[in-house]
N, C-alpha and C. Protein backbone atom coordinates (compact mmCIF):
# COMPACT_ATOMS: atom_id res chain seq x y z
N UNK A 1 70.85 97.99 114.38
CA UNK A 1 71.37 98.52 113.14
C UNK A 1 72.55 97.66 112.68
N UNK A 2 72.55 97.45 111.57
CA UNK A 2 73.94 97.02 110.97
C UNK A 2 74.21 97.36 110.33
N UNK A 3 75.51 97.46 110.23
CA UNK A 3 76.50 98.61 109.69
C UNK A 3 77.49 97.81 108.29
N UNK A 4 77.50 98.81 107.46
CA UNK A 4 77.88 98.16 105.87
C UNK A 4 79.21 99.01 105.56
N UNK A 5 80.21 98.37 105.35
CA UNK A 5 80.93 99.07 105.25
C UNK A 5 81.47 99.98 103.69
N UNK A 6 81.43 100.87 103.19
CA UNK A 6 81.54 101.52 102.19
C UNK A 6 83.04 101.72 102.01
N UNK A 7 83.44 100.79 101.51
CA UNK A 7 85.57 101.32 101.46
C UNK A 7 85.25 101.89 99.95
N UNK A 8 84.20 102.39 98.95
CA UNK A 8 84.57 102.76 97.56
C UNK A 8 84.37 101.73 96.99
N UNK A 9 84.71 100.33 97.09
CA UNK A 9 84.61 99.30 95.79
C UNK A 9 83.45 98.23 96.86
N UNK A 10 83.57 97.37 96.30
CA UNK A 10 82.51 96.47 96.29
C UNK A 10 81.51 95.66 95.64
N UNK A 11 80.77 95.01 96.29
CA UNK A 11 78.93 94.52 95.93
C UNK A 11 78.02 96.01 96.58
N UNK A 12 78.61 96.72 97.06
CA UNK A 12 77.88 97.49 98.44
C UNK A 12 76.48 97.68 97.88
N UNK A 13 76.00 98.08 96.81
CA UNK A 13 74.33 97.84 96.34
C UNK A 13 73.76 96.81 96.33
N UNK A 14 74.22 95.57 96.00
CA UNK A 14 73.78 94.31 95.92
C UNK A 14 73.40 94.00 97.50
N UNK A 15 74.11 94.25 98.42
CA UNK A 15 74.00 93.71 99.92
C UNK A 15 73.34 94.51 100.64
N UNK A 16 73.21 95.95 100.63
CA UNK A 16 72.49 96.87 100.95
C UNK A 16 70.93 96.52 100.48
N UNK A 17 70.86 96.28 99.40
CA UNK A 17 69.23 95.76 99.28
C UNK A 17 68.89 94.54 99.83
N UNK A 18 70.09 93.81 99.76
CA UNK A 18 70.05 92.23 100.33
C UNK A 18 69.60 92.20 101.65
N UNK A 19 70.18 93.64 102.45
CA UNK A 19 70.12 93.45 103.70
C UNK A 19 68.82 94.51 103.70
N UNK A 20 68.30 95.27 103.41
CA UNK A 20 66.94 95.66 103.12
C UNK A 20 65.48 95.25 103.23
N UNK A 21 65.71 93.82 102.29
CA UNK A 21 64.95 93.06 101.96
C UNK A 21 64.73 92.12 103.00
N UNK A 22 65.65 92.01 103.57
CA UNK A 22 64.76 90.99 104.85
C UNK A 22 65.21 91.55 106.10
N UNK A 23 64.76 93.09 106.01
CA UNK A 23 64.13 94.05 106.88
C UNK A 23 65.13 94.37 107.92
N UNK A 24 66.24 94.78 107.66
CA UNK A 24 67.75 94.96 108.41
C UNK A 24 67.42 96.40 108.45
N UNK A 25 67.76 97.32 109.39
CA UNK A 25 68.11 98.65 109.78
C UNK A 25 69.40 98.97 109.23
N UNK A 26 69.93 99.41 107.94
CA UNK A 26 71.19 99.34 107.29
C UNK A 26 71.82 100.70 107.56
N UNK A 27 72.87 100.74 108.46
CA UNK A 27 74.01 101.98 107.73
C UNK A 27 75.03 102.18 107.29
N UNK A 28 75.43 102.75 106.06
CA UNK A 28 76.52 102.75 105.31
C UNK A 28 77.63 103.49 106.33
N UNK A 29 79.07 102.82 106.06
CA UNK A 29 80.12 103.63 107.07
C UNK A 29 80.84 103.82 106.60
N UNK A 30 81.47 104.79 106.17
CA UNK A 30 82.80 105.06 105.35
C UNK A 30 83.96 105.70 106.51
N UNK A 31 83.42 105.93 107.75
CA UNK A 31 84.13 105.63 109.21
C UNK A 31 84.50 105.40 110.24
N UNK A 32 84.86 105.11 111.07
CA UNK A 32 85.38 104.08 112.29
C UNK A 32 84.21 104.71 113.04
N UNK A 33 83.59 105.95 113.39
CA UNK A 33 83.18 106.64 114.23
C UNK A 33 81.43 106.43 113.99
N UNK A 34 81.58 105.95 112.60
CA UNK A 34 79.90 105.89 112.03
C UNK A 34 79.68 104.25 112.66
N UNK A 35 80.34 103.31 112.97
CA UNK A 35 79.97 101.80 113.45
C UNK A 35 79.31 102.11 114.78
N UNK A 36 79.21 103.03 115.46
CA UNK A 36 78.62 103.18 116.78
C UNK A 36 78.73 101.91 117.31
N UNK A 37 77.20 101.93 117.72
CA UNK A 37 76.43 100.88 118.68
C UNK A 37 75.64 99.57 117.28
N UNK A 38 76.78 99.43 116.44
CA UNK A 38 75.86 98.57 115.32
C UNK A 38 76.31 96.88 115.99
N UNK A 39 74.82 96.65 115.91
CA UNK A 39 74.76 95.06 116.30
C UNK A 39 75.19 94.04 115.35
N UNK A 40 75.85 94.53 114.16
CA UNK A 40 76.45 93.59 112.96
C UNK A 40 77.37 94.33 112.18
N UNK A 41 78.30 93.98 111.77
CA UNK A 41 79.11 94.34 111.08
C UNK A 41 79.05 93.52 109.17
N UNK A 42 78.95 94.24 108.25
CA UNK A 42 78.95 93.55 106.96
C UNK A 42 80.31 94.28 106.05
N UNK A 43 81.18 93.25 106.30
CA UNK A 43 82.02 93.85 104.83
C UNK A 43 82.16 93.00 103.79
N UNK A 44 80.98 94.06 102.87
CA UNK A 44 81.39 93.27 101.17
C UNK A 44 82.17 93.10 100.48
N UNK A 45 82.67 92.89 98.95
CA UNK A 45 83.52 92.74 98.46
C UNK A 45 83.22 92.36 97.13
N UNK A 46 83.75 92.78 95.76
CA UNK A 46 84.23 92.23 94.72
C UNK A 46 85.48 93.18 94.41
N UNK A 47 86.59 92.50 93.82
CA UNK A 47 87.39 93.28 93.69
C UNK A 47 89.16 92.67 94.06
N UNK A 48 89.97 93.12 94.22
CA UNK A 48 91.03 92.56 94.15
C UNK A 48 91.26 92.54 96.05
N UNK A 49 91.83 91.26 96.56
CA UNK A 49 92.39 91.50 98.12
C UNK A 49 93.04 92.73 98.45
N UNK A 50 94.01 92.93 97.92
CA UNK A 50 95.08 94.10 98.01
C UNK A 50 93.96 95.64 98.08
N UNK A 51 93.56 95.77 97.15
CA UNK A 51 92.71 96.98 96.85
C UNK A 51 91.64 97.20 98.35
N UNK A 52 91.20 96.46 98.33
CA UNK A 52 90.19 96.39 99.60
C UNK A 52 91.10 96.21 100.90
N UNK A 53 91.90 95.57 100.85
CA UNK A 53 92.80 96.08 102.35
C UNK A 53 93.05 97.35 102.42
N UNK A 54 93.45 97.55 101.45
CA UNK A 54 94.24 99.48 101.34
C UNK A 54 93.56 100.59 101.96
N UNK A 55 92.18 100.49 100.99
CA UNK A 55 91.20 101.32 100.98
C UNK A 55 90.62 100.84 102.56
N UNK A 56 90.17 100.17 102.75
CA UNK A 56 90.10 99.74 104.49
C UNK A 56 91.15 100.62 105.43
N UNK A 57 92.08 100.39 105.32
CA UNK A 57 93.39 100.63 105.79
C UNK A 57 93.39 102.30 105.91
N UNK A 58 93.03 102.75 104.39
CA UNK A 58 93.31 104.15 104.46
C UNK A 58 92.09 105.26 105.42
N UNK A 59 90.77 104.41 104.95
CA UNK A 59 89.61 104.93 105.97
C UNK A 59 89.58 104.50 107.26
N UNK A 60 91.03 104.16 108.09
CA UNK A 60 90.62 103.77 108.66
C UNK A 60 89.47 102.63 109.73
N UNK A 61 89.18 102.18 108.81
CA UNK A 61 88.30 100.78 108.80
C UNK A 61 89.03 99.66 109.11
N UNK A 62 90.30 99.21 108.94
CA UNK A 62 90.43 97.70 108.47
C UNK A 62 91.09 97.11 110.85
N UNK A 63 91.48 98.41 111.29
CA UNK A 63 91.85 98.57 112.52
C UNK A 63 89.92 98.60 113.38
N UNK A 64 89.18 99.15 112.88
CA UNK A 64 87.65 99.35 113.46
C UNK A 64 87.13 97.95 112.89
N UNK A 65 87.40 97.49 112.19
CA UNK A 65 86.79 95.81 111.76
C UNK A 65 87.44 94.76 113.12
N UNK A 66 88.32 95.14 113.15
CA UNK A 66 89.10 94.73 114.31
C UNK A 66 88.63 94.50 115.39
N UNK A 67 88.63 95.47 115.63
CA UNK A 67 87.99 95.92 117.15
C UNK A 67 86.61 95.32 117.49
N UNK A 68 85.88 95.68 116.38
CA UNK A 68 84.57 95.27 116.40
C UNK A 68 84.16 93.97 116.47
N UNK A 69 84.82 92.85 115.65
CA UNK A 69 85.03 91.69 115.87
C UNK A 69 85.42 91.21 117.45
N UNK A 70 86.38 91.66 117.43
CA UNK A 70 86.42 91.44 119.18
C UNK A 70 85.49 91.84 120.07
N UNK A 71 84.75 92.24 119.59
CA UNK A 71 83.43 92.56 120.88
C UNK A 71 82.52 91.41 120.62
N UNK A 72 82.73 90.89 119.88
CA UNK A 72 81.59 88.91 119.54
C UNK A 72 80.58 89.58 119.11
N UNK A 73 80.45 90.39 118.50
CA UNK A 73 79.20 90.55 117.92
C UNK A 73 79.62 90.23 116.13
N UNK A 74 78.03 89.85 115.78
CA UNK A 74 78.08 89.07 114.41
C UNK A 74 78.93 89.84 113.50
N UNK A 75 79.86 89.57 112.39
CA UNK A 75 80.43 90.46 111.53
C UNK A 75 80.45 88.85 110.30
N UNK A 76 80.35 89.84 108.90
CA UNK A 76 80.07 89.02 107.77
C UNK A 76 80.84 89.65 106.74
N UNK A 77 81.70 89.08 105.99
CA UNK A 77 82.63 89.01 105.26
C UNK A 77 82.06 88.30 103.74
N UNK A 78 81.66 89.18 102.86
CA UNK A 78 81.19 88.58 101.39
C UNK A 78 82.68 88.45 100.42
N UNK A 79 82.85 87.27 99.62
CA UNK A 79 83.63 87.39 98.65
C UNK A 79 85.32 88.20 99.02
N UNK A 80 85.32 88.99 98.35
CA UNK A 80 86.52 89.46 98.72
C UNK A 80 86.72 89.93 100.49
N UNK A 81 85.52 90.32 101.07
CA UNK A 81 85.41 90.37 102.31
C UNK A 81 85.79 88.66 103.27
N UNK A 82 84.83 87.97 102.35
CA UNK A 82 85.45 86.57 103.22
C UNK A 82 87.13 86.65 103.43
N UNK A 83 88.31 86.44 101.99
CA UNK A 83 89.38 86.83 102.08
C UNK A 83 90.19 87.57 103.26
N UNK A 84 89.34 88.86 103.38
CA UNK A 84 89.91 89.96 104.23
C UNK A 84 90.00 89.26 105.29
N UNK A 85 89.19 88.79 106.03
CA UNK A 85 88.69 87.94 107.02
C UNK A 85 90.14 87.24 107.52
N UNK A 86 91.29 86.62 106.74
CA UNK A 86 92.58 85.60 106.71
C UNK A 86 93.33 86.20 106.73
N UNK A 87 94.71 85.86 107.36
CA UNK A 87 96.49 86.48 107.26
C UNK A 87 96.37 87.40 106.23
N UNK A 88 95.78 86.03 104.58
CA UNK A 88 96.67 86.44 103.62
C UNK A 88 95.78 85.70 102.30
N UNK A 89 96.03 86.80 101.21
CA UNK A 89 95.36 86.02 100.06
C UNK A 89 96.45 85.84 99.01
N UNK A 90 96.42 84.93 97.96
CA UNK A 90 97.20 84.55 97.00
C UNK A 90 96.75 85.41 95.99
N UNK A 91 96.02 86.28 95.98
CA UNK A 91 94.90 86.86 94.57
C UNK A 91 95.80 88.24 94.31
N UNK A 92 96.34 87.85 92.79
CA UNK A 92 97.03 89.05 92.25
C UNK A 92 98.23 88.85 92.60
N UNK A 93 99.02 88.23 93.94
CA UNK A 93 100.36 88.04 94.21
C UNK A 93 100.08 88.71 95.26
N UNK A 94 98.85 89.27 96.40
CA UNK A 94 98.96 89.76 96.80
C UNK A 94 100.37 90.22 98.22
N UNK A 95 100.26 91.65 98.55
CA UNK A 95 101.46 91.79 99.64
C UNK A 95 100.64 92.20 100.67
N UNK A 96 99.46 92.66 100.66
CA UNK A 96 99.04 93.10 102.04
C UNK A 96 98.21 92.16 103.02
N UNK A 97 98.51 92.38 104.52
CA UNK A 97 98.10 91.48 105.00
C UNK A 97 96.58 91.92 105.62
N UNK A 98 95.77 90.50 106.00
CA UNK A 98 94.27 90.70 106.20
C UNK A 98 94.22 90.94 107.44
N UNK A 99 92.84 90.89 107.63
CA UNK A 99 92.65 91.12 109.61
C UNK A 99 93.21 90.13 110.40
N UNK A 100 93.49 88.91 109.52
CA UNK A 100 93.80 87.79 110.51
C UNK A 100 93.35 87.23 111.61
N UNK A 101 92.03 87.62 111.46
CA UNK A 101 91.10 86.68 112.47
C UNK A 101 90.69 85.40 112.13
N UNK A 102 90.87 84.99 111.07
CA UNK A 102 91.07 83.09 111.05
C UNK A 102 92.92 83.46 110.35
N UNK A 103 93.32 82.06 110.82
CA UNK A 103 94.81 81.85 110.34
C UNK A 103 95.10 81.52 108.62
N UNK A 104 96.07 81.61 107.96
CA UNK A 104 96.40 80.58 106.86
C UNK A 104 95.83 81.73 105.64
N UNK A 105 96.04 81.29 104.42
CA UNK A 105 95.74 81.89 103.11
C UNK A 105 94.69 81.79 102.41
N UNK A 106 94.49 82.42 101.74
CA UNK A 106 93.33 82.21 100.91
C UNK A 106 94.00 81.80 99.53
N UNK A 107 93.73 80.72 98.68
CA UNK A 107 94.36 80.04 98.08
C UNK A 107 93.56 79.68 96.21
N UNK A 108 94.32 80.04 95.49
CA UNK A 108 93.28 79.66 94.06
C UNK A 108 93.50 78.15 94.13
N UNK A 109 91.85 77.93 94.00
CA UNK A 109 91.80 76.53 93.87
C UNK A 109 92.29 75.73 92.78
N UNK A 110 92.63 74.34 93.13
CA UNK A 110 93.09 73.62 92.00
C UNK A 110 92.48 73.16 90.82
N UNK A 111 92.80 73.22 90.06
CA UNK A 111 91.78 72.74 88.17
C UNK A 111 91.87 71.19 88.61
N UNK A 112 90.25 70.89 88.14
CA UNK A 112 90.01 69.59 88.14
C UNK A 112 89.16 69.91 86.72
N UNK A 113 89.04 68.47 86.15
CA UNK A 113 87.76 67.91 85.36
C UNK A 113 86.62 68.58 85.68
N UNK A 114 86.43 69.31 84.80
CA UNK A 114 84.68 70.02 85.07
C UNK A 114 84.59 71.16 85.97
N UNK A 115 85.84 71.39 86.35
CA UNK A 115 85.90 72.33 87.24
C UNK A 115 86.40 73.89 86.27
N UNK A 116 85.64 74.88 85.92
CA UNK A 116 85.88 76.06 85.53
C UNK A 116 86.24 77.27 86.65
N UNK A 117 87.93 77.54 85.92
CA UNK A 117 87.99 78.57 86.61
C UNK A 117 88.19 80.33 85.83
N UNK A 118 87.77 81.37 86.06
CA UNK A 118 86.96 81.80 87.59
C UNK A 118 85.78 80.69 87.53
N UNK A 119 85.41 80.77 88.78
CA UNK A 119 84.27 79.56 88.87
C UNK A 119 82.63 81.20 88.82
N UNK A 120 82.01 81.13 87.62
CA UNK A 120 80.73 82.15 87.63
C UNK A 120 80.05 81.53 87.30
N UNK A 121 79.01 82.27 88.84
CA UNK A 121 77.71 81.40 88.12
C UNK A 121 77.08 81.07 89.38
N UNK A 122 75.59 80.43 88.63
CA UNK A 122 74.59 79.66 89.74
C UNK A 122 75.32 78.33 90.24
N UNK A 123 74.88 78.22 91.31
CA UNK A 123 75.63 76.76 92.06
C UNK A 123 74.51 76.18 93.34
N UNK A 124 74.42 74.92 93.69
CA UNK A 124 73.87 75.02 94.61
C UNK A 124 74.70 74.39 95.88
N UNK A 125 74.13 74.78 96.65
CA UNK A 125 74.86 74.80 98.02
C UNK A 125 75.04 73.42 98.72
N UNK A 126 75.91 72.43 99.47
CA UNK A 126 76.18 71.80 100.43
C UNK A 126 75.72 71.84 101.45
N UNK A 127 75.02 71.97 102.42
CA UNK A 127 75.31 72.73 103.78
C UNK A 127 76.02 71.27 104.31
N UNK A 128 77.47 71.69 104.90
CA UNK A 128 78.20 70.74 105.53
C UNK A 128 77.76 70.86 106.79
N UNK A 129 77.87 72.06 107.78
CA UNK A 129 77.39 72.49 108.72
C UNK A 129 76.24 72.69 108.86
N UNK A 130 75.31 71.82 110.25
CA UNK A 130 73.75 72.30 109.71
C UNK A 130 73.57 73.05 111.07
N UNK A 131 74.73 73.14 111.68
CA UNK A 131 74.91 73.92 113.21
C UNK A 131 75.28 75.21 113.12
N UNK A 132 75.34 75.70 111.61
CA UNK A 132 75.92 76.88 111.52
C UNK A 132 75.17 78.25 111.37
N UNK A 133 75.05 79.21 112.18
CA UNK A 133 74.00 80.02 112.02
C UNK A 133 73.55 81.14 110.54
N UNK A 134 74.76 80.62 109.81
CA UNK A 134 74.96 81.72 108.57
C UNK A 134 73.71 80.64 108.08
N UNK A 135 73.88 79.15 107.92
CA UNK A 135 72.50 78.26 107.37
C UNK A 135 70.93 78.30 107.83
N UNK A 136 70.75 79.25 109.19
CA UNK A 136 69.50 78.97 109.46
C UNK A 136 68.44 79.01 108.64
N UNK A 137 68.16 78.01 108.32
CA UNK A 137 66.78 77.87 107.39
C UNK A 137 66.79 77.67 106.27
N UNK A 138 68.13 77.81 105.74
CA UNK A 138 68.27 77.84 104.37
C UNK A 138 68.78 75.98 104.43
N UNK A 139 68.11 75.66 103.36
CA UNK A 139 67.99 74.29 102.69
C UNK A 139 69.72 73.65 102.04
N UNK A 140 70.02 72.57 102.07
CA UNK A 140 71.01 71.98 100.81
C UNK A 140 70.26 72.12 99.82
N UNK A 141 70.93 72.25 99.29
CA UNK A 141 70.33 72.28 97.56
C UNK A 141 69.99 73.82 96.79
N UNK A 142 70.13 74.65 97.63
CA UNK A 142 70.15 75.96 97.49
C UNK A 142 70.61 76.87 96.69
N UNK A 143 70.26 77.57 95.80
CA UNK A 143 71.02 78.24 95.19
C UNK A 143 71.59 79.40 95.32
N UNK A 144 73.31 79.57 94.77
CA UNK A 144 73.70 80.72 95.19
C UNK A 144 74.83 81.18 94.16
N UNK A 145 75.29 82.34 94.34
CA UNK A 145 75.76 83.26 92.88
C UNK A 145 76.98 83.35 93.33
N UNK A 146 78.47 82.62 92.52
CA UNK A 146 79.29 82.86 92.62
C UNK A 146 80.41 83.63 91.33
N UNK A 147 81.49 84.46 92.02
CA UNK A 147 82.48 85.13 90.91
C UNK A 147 83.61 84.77 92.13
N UNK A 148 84.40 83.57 91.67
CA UNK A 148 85.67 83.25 92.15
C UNK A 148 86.72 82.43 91.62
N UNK A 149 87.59 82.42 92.73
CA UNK A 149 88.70 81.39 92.11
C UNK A 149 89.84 81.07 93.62
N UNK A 150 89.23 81.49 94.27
CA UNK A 150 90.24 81.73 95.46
C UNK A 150 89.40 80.83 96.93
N UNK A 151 89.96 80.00 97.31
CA UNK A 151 89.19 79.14 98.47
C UNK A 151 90.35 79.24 99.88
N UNK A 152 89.35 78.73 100.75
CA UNK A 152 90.40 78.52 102.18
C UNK A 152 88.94 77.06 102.72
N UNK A 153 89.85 76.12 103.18
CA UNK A 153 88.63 75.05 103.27
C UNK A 153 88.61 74.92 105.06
N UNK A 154 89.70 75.28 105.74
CA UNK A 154 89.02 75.50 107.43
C UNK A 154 87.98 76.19 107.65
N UNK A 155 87.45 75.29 108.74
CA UNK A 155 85.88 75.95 109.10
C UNK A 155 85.07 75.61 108.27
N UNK A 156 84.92 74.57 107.22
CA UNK A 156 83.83 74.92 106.08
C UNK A 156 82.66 74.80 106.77
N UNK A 157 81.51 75.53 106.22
CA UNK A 157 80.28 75.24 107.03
C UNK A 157 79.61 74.62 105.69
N UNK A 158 79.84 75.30 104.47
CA UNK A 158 79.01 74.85 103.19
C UNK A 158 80.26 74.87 102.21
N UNK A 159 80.03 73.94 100.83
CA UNK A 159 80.44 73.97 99.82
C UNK A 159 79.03 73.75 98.83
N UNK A 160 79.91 74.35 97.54
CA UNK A 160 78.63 74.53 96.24
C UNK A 160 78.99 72.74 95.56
N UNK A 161 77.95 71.72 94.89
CA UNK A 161 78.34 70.58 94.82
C UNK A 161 79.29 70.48 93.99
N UNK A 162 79.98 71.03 92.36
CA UNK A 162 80.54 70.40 92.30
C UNK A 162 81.60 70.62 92.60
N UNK A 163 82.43 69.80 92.90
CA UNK A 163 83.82 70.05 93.06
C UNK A 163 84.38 70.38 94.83
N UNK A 164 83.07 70.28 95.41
CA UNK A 164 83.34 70.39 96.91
C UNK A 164 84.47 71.67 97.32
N UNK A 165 84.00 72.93 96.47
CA UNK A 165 84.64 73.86 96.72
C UNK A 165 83.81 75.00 98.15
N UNK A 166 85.01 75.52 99.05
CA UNK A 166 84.23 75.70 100.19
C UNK A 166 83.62 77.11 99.76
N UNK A 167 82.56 77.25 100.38
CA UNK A 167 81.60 78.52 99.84
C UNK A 167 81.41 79.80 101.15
N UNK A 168 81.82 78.80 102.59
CA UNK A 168 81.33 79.52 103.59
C UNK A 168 82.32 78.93 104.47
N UNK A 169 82.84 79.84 105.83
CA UNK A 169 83.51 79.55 107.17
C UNK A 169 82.61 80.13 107.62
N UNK A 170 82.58 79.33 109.34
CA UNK A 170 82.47 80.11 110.18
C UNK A 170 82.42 79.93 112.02
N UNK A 171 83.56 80.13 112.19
CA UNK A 171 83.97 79.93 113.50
C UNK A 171 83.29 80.67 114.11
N UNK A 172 83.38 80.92 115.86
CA UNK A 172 82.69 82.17 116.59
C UNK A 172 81.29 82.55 115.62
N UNK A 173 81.59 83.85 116.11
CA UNK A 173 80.21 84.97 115.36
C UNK A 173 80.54 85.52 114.45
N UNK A 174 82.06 85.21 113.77
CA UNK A 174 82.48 86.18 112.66
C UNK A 174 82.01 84.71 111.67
N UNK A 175 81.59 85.12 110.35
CA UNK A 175 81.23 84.50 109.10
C UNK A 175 81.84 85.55 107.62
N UNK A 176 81.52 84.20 106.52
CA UNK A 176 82.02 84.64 105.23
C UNK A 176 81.64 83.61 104.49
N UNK A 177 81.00 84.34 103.55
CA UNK A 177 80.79 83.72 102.33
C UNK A 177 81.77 84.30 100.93
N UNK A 178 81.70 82.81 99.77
CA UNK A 178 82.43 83.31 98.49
C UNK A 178 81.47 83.39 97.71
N UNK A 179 79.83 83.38 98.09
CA UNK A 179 78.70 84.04 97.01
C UNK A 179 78.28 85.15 97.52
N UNK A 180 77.61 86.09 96.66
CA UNK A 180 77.45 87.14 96.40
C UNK A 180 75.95 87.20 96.16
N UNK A 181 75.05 88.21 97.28
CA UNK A 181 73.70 88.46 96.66
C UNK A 181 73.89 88.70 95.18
N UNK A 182 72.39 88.38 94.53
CA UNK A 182 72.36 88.89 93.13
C UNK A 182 70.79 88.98 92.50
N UNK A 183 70.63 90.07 91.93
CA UNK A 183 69.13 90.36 91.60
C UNK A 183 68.94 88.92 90.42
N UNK A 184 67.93 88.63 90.43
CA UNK A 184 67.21 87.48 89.80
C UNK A 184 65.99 87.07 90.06
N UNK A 185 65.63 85.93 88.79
CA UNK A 185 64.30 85.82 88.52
C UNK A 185 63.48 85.35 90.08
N UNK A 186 62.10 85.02 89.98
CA UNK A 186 61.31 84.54 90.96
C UNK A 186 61.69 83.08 91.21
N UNK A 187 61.89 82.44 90.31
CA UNK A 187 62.43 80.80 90.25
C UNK A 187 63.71 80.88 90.52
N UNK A 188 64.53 81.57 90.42
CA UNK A 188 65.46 81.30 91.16
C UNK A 188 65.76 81.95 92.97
N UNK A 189 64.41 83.02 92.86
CA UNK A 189 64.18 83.30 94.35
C UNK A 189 64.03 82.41 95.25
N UNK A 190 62.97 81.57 94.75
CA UNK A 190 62.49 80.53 95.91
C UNK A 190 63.95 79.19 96.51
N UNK A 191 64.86 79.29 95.28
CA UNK A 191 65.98 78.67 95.47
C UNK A 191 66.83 79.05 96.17
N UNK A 192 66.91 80.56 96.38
CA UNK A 192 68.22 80.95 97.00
C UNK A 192 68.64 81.29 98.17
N UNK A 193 70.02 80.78 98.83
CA UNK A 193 70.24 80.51 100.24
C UNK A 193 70.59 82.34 100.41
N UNK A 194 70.08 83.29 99.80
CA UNK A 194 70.69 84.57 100.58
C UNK A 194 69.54 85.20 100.65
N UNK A 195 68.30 84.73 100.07
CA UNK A 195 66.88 85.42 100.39
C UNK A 195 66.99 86.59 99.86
N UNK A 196 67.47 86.75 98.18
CA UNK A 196 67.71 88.56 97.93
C UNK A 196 66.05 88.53 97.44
C-alpha cells in the first residue's frame, strides 16, 4: 500500500489517479496512525511552502513524514512536496522550516533569455541520472507538466531542457519532483515521464 498524504491542499486528485493508474494500492492519510505498514510514502503539493508545512505540522504529519523516511522506505515529494523535502524554501518569504532531510534552500530561479517565470507548462525532460530509480524506464526527451519558479540543483537526477532547470533529486530512497501529474491528450500520453 502507499500511502498519500491528505494535509487539505494539494495535487491530491491528480496523484491519486496517477498512482491508480499504474495499479498502486492507494491510501489517503490525514493521520500519523493511518501510514501503518505503507511501503511508500507520497506527499503532494501545489500551493505555498509555508501553508503545507503548517497544515502538515498541525495533522500531525510533518513529525510521521519523518519518521517514516527514516525507515528507508521509498517516500516522494511532488512540487511543493519536493520543497518540503529541504531546511528551507524562499517561496513567499517563507518562515517555516522543512523536514530537512536534504540540506540548503529551495531557491527562485534566476531570469535568463527565454527563460519564463512561473515556468508553466509542457517541458521535456533531461534525464541527468540514468541510475536513478524515480527514471526507470522513462526515456530523455519525455514529457512532463510543470507550475514553478523555485529550484534546488543538489542531487539533480533530471532537468527539463531549456534552461537546465533541475526537475528531480534524489539521494537514498527519498525522491522529488517539480512536475506534477496532469490529465492529457493520448499524444501527449505516450510522451510522458509520469505515465498518468
Amino acid at each position: 500500500m502507499i500511502a498519500l498524504l491528505d494535509y487539505g491542499s494539494g495535487n491530491l486528485r491528480s496523484v491519486h489517479k496517477s498512482l491508480l493508474k499504474v495499479g498502486a494500492d492507494v491510501r489517503l492519510v490525514q493521520r500519523p496512525d493511518e501510514i501503518g505498514d505503507a511501503r511508500g510514502l507520497v506527499l503532494p503539493g501545489v500551493g505555498a511552502f509555508d501553508d503545507c508545512i503548517n497544515a502538515l505540522r498541525k495533522q500531525e504529519l510533518l513529525e510521521a513524514s519523518r519518521d517514516f523516511i527514516k525507515t528507508g522506505k521509498p517516500f516522494l515529494g511532488i512540487c511543493v512536496g519536493y520543497q518540503a523535502l529541504f531546511e528551507r524554501s524562499e517561496e513567499f518569504n517563507s518562515c517555516a522550516a522543512g523536514l530537512g532531510v536534504f540540506q540548503g534552500s529551495v531557491v527562485r530561479f534566476t531570469e535568463k533569455p527565454g527563460l519564463k517565470i512561473p515556468q508553466i507548462g509542457w517541458n521535456q525532460l533531461e534525464i541527468v541520472r540514468t541510475d536513478c530509480p524515480l527514471y526507470r524506464g522513462i526515456a530523455s526527451g519525455s514529457y512532463v507538466y510543470f507550475v514553478h519558479s523555485f529550484i534546488r540543483s543538489r542531487w539533480m537526477r533530471a532537468s527539463w531542457r531549456r534552461g537546465r532547470i533541475t526537475a528531480a533529486t534524489s539521494p537514498r530512497l527519498s525522491g522529488a519532483t517539480m512536475f506534477t501529474p496532469r490529465n492529457f491528450t493520448r499524444r501527449k500520453a505516450r510522451k510522458s515521464a509520469c505515465n498518468c
